[in-house]
Protein backbone atom coordinates (compact mmCIF):
# COMPACT_ATOMS: atom_id res chain seq x y z
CA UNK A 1 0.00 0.00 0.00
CA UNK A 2 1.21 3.77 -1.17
CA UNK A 3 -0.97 5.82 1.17
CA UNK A 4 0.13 9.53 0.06
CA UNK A 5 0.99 7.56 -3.33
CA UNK A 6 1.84 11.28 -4.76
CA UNK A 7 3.10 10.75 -8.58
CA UNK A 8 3.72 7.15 -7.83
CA UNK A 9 7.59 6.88 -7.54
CA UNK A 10 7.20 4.32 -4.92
CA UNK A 11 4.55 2.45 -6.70
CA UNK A 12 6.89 2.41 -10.05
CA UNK A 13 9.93 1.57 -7.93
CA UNK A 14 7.91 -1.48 -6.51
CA UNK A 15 6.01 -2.28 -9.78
CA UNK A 16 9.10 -1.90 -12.17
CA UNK A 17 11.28 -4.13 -9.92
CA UNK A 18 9.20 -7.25 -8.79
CA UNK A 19 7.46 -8.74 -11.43
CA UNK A 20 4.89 -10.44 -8.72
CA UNK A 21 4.27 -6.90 -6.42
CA UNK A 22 1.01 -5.72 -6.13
CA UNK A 23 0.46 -2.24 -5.55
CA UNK A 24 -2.83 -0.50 -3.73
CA UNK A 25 -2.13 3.82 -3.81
CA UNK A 26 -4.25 6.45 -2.48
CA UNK A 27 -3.87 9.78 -3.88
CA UNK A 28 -6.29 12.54 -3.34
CA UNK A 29 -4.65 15.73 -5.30
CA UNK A 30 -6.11 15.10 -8.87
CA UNK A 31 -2.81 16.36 -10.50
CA UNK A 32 -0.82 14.45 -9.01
CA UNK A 33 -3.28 11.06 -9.60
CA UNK A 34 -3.11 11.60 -13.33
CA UNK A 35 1.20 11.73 -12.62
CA UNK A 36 0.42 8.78 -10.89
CA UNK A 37 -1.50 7.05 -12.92
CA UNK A 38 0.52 7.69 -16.08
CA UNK A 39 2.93 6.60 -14.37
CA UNK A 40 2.02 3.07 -13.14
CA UNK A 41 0.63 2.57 -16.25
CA UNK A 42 2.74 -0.10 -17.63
CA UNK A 43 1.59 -2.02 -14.96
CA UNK A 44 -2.16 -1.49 -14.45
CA UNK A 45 -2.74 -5.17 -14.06
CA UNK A 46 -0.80 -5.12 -10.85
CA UNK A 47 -2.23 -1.38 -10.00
CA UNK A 48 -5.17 -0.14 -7.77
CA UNK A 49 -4.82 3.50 -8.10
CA UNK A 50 -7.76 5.45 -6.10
CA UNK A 51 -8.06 8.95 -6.02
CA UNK A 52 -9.36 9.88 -2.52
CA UNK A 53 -7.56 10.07 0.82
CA UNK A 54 -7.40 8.26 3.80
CA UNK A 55 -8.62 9.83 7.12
CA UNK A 56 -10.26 8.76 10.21
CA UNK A 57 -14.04 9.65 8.77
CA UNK A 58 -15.91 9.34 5.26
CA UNK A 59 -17.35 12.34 3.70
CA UNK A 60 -15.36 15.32 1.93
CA UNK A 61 -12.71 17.52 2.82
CA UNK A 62 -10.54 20.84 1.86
CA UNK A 63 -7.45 19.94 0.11
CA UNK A 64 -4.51 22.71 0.02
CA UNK A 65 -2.28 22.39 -2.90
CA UNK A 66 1.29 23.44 -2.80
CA UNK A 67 1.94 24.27 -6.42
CA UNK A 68 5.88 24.29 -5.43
CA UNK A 69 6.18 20.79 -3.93
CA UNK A 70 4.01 17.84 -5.17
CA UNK A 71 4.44 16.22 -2.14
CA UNK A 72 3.74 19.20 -0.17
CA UNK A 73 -0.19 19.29 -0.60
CA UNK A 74 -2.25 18.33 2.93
CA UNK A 75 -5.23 18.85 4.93
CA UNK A 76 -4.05 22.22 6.21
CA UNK A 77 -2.98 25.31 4.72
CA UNK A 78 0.93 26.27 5.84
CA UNK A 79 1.85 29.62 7.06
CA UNK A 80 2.89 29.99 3.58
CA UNK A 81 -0.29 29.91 2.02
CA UNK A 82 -1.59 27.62 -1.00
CA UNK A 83 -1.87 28.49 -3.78
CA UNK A 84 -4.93 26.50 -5.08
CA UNK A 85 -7.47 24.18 -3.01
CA UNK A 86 -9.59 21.37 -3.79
CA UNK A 87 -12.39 19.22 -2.21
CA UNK A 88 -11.57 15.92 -2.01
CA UNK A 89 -12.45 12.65 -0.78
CA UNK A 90 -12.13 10.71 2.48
CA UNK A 91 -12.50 7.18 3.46
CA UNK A 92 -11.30 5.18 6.55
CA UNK A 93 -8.96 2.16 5.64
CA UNK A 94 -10.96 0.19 8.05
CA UNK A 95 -14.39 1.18 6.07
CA UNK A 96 -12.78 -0.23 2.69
CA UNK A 97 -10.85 -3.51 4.13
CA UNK A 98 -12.92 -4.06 6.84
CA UNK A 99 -13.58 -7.93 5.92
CA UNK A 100 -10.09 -8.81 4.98
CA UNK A 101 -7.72 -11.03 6.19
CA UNK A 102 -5.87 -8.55 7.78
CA UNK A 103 -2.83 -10.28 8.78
CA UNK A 104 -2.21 -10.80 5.02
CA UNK A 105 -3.44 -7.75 3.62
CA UNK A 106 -0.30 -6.74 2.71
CA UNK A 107 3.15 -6.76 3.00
CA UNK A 108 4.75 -3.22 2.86
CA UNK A 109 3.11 0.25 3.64
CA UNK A 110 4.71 3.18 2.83
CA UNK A 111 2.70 6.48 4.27
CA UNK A 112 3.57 10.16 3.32
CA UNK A 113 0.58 12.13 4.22
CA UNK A 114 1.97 15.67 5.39
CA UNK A 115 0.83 15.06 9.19
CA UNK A 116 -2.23 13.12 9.00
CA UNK A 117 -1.02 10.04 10.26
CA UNK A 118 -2.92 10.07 13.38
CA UNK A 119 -6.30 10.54 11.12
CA UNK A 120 -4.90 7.52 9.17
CA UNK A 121 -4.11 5.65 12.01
CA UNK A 122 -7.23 6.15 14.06
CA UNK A 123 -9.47 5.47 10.63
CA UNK A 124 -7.56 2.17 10.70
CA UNK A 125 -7.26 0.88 13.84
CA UNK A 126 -9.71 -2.44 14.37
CA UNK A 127 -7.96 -3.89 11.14
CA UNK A 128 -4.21 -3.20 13.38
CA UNK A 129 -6.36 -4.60 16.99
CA UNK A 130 -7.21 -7.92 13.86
CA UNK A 131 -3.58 -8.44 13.05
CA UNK A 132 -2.66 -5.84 10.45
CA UNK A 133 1.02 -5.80 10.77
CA UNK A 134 3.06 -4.74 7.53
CA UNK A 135 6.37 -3.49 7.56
CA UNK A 136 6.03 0.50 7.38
CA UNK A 137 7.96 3.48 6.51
CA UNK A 138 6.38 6.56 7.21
CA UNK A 139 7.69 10.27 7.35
CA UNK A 140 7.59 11.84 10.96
CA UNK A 141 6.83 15.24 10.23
CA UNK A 142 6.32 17.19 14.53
CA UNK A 143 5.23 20.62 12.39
CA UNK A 144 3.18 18.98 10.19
CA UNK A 145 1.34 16.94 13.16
CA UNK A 146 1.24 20.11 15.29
CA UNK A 147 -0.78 21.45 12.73
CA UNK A 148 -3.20 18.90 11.80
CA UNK A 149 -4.10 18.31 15.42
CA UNK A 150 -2.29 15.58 16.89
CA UNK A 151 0.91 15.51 19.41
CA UNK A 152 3.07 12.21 17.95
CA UNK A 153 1.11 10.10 20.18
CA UNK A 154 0.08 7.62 17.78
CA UNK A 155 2.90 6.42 17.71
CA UNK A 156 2.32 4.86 21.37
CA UNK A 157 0.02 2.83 19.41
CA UNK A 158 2.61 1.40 17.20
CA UNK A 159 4.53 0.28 19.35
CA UNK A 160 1.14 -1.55 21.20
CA UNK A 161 0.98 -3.15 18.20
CA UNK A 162 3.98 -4.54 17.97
CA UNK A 163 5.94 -2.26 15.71
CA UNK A 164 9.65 -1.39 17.25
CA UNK A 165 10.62 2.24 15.58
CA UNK A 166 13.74 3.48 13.89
């Protein structure tokens, strides 16, 4: 899973170099989904591309776009200012896998969502309390947290969970 999945470097890297991966990417920013999706393209087969984010509710929200960093857009507007915005959609991760096998849902997650881990996290957390264990790399971002609402504290729940951090 790509969760932030962005222009889909990640998904490429995975799709171009393992002939057997799977990848599952979540990308709300509509420019950056048709990047994405142009760029997993010689692999659709092996691609679930889906253009909404991943929060802890379902509904709609204000995205800000930072036309300067494609990886910079998020659920908050910086002190810098946006320069665009768009509404977007949210689903929970538990809401759209909720009768999987979640100890072999996947394998690898990798999560770059500009501070909205916690949202992530608590949208997700009966499929981690069934088992859902994949090997993560996520970006720790304090600033970005700090201004989306949360303190770092998920990560408390991590480690409950059995992850050990580095």
């Amino acid at each position: 899973f790509n969760v932030g999945g962005n222009i889909g470097w990640y998904c490429a890297l995975v799709l171009n170099t393992n002939s057997h991966a799977q990848v599952t990417a979540f990308e709300p920013v509509k420019s950056n989904f048709a990047l994405l999706e142009r760029n997993v393209a010689p692999h659709a087969a092996r691609a679930q591309i889906n253009n909404f984010a991943l929060s802890d509710v379902t509904g709609e929200a204000t995205f800000f776009i930072d036309k300067g960093n494609f990886g910079g857009s998020s659920l908050v507007e910086r002190k810098s200012g946006a320069a665009t915005h768009e509404t977007v959609k949210l689903h929970t991760f538990d809401e759209l896998y909720a009768d999987a096998d979640a100890p072999n849902l996947c394998d690898l997650m990798v999560m770059d969502i500009e501070g909205a881990e916690h949202k992530f996290f608590n949208g997700a957390r009966p499929l981690f309390e069934r088992g859902f264990s994949p090997i993560m790399m996520l970006e720790y971002n304090p600033c970005m947290l700090r201004l989306q609402g949360s303190d770092g504290t998920f990560v408390n729940d991590l480690v409950n969970w059995g992850y050990k951090l580095y």
